[in-house]
PDB file of N, CA and C in Angstrom:
ATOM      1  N   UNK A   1     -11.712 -37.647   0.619  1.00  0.00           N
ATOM      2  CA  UNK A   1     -11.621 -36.320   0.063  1.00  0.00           C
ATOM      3  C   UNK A   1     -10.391 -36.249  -0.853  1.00  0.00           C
ATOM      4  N   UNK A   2     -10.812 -35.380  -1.781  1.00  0.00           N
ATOM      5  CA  UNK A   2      -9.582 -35.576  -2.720  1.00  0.00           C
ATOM      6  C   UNK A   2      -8.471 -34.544  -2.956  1.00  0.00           C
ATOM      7  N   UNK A   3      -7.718 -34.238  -3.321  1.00  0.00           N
ATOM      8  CA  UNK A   3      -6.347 -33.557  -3.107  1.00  0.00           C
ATOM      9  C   UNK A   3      -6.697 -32.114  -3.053  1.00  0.00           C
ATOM     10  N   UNK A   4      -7.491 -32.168  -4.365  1.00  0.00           N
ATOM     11  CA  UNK A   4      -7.834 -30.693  -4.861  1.00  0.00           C
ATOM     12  C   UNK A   4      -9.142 -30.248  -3.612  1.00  0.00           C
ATOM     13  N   UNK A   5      -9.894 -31.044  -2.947  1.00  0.00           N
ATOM     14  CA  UNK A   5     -11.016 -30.235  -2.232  1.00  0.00           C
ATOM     15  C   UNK A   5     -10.550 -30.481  -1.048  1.00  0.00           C
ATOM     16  N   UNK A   6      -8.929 -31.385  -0.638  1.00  0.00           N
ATOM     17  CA  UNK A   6      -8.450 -30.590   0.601  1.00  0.00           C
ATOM     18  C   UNK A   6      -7.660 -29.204   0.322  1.00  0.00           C
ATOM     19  N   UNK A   7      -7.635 -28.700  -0.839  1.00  0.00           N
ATOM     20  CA  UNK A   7      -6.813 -27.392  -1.228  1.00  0.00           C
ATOM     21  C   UNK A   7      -7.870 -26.708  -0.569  1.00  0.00           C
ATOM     22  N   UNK A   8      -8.735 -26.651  -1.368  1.00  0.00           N
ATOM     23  CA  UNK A   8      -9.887 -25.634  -1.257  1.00  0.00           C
ATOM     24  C   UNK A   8     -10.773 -25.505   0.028  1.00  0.00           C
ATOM     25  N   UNK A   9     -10.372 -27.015   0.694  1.00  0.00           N
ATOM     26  CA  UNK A   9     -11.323 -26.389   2.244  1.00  0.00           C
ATOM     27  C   UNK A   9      -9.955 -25.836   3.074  1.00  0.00           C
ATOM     28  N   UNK A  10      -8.574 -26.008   2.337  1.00  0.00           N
ATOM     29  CA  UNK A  10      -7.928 -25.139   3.398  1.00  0.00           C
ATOM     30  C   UNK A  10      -7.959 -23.735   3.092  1.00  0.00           C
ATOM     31  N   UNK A  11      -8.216 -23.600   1.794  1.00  0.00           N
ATOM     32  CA  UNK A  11      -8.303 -21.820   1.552  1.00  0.00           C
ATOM     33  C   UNK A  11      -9.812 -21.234   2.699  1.00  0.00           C
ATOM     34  N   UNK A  12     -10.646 -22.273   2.276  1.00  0.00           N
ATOM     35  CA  UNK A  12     -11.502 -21.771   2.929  1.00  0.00           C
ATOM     36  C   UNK A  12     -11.818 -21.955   4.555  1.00  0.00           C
ATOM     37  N   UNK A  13     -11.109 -22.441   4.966  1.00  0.00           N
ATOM     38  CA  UNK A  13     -10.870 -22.319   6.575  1.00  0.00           C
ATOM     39  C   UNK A  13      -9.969 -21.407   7.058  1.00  0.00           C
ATOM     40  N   UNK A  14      -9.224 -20.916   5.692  1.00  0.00           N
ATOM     41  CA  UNK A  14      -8.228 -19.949   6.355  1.00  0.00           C
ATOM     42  C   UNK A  14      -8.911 -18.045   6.847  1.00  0.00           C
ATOM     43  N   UNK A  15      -8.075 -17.658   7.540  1.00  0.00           N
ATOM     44  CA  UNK A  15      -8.369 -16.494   8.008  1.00  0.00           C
ATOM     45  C   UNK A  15      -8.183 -15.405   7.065  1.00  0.00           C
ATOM     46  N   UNK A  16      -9.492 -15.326   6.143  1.00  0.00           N
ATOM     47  CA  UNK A  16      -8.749 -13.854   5.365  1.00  0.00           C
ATOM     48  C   UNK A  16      -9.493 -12.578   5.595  1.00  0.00           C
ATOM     49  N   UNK A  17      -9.220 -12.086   6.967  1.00  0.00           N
ATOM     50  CA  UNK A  17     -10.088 -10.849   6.575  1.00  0.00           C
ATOM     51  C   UNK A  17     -10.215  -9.697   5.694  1.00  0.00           C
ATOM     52  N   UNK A  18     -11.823  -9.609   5.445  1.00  0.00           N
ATOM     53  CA  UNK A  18     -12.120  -8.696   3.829  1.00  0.00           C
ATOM     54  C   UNK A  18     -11.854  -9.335   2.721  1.00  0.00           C
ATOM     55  N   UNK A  19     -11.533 -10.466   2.407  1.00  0.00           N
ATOM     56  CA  UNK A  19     -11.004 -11.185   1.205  1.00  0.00           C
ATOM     57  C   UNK A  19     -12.166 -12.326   1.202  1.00  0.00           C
ATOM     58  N   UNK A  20     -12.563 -12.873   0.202  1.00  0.00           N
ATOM     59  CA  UNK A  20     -13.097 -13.906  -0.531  1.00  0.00           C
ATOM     60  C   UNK A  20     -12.366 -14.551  -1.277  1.00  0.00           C
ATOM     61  N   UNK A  21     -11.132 -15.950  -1.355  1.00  0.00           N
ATOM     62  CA  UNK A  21     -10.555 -16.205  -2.010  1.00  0.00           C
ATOM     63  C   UNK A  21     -10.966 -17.255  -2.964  1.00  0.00           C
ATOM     64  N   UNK A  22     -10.611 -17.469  -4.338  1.00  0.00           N
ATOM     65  CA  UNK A  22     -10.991 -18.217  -5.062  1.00  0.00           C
ATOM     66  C   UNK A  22      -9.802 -19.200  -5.792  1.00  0.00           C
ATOM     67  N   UNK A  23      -9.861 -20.231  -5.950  1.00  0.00           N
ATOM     68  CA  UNK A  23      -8.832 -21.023  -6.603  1.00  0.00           C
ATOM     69  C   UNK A  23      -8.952 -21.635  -7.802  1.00  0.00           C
ATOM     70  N   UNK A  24      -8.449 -21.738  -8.456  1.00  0.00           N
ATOM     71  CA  UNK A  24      -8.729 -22.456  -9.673  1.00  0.00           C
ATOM     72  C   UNK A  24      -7.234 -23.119  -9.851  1.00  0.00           C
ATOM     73  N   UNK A  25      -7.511 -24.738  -9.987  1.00  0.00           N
ATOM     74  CA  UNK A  25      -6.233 -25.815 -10.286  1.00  0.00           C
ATOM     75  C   UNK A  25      -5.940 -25.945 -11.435  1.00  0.00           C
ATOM     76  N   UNK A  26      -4.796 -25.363 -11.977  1.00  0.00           N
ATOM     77  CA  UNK A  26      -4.220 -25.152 -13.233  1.00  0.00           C
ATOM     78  C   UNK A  26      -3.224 -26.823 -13.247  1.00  0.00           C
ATOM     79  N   UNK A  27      -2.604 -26.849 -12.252  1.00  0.00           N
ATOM     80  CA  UNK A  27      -1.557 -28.016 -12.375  1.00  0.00           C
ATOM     81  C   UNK A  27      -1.897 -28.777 -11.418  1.00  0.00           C
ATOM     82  N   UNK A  28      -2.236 -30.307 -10.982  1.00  0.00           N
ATOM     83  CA  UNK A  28      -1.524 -31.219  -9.702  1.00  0.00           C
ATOM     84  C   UNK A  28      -0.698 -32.051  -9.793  1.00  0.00           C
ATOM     85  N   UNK A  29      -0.862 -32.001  -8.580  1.00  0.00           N
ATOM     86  CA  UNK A  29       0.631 -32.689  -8.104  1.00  0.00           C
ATOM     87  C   UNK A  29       0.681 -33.434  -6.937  1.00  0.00           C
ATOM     88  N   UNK A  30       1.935 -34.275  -6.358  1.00  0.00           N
ATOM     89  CA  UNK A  30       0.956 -35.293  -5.695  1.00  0.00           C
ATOM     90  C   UNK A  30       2.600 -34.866  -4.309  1.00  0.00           C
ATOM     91  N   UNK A  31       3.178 -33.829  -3.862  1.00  0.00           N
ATOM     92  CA  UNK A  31       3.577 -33.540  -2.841  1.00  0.00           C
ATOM     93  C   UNK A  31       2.274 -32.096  -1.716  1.00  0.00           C
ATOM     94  N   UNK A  32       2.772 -32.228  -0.982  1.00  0.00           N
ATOM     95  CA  UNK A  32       2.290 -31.311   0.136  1.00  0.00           C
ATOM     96  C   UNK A  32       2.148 -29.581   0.059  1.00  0.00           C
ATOM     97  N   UNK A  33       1.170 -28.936  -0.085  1.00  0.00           N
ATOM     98  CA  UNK A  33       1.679 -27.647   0.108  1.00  0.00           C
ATOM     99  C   UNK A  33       1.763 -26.790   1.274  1.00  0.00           C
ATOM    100  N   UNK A  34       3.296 -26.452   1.256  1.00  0.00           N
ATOM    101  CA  UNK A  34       3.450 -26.357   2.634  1.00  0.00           C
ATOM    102  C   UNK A  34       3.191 -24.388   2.689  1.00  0.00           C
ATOM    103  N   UNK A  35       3.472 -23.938   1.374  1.00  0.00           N
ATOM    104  CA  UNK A  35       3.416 -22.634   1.719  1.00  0.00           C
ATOM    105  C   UNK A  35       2.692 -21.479   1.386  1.00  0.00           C
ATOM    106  N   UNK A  36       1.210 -22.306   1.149  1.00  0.00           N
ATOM    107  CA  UNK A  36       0.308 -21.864   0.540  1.00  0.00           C
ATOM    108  C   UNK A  36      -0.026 -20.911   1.727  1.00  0.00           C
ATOM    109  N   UNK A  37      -0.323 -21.088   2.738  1.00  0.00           N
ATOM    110  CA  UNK A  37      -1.444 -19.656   3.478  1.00  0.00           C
ATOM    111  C   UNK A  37       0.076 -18.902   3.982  1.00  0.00           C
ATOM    112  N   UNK A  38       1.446 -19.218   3.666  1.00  0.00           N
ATOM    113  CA  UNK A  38       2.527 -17.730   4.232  1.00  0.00           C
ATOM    114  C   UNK A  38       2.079 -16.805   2.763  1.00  0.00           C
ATOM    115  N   UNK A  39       1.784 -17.587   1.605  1.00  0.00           N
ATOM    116  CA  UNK A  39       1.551 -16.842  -0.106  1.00  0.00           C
ATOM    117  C   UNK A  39       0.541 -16.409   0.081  1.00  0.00           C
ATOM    118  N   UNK A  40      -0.769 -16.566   0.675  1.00  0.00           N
ATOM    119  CA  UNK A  40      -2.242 -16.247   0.620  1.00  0.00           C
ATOM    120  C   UNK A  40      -1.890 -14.605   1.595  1.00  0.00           C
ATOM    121  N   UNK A  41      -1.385 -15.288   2.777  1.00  0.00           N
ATOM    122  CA  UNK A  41      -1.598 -13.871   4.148  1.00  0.00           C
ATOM    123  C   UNK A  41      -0.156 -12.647   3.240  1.00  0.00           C
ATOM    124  N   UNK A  42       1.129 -13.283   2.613  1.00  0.00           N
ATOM    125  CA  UNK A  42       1.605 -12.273   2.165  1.00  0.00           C
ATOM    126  C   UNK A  42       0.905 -11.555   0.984  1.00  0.00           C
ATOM    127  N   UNK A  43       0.072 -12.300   0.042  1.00  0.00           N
ATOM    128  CA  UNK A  43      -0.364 -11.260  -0.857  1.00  0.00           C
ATOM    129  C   UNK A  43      -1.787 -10.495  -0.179  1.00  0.00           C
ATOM    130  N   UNK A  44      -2.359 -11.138   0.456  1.00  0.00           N
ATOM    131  CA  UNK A  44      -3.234  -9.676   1.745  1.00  0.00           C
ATOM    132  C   UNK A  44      -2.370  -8.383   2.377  1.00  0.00           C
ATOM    133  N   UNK A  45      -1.380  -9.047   2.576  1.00  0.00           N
ATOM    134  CA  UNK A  45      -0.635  -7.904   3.077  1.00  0.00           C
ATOM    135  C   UNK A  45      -0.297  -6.675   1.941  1.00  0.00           C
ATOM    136  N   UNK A  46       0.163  -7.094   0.748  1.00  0.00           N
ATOM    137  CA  UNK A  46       0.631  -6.393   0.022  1.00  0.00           C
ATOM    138  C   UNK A  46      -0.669  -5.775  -0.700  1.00  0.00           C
ATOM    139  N   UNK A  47      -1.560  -6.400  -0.539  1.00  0.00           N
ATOM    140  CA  UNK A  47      -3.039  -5.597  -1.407  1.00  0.00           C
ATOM    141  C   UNK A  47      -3.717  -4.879  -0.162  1.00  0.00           C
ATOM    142  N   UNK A  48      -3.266  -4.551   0.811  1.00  0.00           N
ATOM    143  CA  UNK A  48      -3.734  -3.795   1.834  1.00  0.00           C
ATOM    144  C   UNK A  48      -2.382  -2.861   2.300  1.00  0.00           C
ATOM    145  N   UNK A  49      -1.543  -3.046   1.473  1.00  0.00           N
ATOM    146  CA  UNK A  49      -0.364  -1.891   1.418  1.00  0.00           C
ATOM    147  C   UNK A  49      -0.793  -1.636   0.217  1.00  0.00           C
ATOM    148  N   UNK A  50      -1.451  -1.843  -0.557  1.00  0.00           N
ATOM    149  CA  UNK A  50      -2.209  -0.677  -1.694  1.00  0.00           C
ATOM    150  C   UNK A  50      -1.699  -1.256  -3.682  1.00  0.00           C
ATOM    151  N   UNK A  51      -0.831  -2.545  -3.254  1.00  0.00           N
ATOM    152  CA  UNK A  51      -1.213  -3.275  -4.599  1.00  0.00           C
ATOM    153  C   UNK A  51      -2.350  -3.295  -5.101  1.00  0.00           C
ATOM    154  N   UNK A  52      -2.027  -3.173  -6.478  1.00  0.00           N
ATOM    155  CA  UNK A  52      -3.712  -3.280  -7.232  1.00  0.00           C
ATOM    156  C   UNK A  52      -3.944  -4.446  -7.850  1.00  0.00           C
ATOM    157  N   UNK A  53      -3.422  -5.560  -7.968  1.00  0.00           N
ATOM    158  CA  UNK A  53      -3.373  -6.771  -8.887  1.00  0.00           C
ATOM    159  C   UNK A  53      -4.236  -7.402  -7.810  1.00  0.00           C
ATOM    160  N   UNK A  54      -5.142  -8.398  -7.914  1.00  0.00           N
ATOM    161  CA  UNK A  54      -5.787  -9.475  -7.468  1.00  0.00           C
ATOM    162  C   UNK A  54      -6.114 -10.573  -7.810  1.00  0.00           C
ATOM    163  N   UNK A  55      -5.313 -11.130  -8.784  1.00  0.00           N
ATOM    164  CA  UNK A  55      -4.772 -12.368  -9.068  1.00  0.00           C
ATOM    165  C   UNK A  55      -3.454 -12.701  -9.288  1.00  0.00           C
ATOM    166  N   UNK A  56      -2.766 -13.652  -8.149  1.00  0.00           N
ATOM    167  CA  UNK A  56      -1.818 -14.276  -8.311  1.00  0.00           C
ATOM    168  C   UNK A  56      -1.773 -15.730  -8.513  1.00  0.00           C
ATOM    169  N   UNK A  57      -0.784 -16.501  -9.112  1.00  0.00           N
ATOM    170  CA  UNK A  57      -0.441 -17.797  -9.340  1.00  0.00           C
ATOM    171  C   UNK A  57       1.057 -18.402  -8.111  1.00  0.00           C
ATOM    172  N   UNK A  58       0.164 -19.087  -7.674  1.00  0.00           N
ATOM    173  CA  UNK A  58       0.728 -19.529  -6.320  1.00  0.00           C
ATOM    174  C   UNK A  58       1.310 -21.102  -7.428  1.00  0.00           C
ATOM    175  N   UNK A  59       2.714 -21.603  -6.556  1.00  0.00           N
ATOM    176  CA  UNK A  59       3.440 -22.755  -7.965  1.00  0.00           C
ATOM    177  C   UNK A  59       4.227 -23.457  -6.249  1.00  0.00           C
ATOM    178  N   UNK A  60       3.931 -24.824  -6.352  1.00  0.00           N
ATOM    179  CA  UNK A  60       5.037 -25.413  -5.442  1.00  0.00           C
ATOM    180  C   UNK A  60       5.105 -27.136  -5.697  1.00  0.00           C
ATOM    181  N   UNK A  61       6.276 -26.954  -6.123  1.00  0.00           N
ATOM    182  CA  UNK A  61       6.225 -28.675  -6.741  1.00  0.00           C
ATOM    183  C   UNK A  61       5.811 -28.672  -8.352  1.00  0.00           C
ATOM    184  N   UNK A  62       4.983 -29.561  -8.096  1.00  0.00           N
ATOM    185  CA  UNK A  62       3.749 -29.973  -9.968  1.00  0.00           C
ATOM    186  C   UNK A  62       2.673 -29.078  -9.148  1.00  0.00           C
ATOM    187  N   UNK A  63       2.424 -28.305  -8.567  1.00  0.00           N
ATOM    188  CA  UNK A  63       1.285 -27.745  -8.613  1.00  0.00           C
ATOM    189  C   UNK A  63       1.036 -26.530  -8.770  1.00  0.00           C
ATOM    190  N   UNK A  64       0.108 -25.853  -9.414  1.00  0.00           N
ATOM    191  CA  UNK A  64      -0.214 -24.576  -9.926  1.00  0.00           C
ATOM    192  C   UNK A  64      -1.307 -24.057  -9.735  1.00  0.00           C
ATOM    193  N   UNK A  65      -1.377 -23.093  -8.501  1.00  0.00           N
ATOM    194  CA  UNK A  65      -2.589 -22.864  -8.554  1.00  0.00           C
ATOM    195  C   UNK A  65      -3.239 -20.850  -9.232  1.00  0.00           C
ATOM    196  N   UNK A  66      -4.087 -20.862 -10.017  1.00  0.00           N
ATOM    197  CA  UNK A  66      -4.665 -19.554  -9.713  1.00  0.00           C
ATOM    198  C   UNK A  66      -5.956 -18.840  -8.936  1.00  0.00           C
ATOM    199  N   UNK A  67      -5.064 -18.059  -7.870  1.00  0.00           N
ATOM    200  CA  UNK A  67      -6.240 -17.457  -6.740  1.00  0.00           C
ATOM    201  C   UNK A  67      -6.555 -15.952  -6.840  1.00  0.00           C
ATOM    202  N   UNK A  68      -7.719 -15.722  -6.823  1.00  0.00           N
ATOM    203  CA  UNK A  68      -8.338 -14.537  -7.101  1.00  0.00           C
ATOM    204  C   UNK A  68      -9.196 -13.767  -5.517  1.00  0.00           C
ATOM    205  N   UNK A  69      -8.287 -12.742  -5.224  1.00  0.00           N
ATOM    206  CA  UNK A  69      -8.980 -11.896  -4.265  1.00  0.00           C
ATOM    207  C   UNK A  69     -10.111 -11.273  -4.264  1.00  0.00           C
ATOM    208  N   UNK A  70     -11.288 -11.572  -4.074  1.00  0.00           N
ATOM    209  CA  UNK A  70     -12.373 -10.788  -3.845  1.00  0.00           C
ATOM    210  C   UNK A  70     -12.250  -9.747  -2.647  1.00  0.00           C
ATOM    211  N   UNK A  71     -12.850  -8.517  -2.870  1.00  0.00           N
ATOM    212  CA  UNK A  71     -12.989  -7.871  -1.553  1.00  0.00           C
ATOM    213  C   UNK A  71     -14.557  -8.089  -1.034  1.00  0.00           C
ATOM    214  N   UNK A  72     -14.528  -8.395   0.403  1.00  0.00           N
ATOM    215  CA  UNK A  72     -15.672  -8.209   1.041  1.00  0.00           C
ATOM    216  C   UNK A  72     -16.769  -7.008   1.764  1.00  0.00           C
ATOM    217  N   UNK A  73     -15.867  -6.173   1.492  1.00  0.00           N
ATOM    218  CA  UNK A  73     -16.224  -4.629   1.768  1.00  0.00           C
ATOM    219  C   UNK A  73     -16.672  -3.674   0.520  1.00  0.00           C
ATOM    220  N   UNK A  74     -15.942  -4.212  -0.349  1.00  0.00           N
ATOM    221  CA  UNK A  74     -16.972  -2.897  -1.977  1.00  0.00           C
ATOM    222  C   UNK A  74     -17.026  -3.964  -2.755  1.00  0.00           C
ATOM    223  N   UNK A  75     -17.914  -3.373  -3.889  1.00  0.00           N
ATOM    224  CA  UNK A  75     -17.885  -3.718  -4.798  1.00  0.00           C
ATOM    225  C   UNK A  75     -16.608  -4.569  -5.634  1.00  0.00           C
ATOM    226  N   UNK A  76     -16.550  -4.864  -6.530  1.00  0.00           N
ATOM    227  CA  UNK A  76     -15.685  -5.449  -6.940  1.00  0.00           C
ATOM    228  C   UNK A  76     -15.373  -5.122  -8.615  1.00  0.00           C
ATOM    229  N   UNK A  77     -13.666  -4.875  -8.397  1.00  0.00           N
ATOM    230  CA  UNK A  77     -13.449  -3.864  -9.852  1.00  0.00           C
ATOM    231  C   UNK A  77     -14.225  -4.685 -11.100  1.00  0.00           C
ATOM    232  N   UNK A  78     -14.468  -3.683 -11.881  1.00  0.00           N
ATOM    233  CA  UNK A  78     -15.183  -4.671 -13.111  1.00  0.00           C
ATOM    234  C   UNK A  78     -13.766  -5.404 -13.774  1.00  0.00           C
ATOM    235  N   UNK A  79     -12.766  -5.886 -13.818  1.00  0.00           N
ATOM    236  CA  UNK A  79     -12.106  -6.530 -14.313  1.00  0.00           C
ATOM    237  C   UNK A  79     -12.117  -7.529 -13.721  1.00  0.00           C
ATOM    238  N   UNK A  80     -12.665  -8.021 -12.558  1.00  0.00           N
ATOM    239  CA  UNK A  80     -12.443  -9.037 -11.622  1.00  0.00           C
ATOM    240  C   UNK A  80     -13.841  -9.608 -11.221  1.00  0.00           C
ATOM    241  N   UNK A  81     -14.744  -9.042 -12.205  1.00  0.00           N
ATOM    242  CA  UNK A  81     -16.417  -8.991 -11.970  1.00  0.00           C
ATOM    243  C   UNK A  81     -16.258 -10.491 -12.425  1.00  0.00           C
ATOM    244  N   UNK A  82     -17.697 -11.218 -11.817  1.00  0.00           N
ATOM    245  CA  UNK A  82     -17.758 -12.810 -12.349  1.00  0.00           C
ATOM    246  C   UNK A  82     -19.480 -12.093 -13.466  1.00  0.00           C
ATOM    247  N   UNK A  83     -19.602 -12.346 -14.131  1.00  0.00           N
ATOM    248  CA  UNK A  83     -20.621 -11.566 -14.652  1.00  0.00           C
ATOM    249  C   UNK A  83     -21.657 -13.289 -15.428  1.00  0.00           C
ATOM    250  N   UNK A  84     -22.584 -12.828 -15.702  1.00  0.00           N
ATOM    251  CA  UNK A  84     -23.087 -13.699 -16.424  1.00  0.00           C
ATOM    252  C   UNK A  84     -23.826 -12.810 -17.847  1.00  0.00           C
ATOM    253  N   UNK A  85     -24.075 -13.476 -19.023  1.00  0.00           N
ATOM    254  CA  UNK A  85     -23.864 -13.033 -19.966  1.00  0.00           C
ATOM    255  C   UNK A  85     -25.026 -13.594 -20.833  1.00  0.00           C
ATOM    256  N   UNK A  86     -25.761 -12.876 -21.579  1.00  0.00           N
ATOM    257  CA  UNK A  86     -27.036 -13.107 -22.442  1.00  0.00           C
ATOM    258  C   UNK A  86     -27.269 -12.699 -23.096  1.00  0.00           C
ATOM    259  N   UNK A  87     -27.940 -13.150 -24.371  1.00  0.00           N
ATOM    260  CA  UNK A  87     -28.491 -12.685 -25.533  1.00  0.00           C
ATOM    261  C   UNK A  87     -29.983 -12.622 -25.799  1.00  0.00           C
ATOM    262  N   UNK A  88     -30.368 -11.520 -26.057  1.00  0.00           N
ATOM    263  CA  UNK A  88     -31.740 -11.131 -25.811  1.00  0.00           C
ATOM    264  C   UNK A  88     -32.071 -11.434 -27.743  1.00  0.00           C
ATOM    265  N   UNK A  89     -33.377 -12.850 -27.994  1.00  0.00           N
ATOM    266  CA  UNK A  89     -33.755 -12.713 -29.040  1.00  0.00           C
ATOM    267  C   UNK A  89     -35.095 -12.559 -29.578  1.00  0.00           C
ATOM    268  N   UNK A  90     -35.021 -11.755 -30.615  1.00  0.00           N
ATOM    269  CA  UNK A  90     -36.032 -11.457 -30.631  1.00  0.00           C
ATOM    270  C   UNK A  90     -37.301 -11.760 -31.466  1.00  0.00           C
ATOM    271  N   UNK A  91     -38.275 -11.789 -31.503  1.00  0.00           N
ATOM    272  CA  UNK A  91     -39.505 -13.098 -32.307  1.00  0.00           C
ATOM    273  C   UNK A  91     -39.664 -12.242 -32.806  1.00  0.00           C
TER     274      UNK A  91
END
């Protein structure tokens, strides 16, 4: 398994309730991250004390990651929508 899809099965083994987290690897790097889920559970905390941002850039070492909060309970703001996109043509 490789660096980046042990990132991502630890996001996704982690405990986020109401959250759907998403990652995207901007930078790697080849040390340990040690403080990725105290950064994951503190920015839950702070978006359930009523922050409105739902993307942060988590940085430790050479690595850079950007993670995006989904909520699992509503909808999801249209700025944070994953949308897919089409062009209707016409004969």
């Amino acid at each position: 398994m490789t660096d980046k899809e042990q990132i991502w099965r630890r996001i996704a083994e982690m405990e986020t309730p109401g959250f759907f987290i998403t990652a995207d690897i901007m930078c790697e790097g080849s040390s340990e991250l040690d403080g990725l889920e105290v950064f994951i559970k503190g920015k839950i905390t702070q978006i359930q004390q009523g922050i409105t941002g739902r993307k942060f850039t988590f940085q430790e070492g050479e690595w850079r990651l950007y993670l995006t909060f989904f909520p699992t309970n509503c909808v999801v703001d249209e700025r944070y929508a994953l949308k897919n996109k089409f062009i209707k043509q016409r004969k």
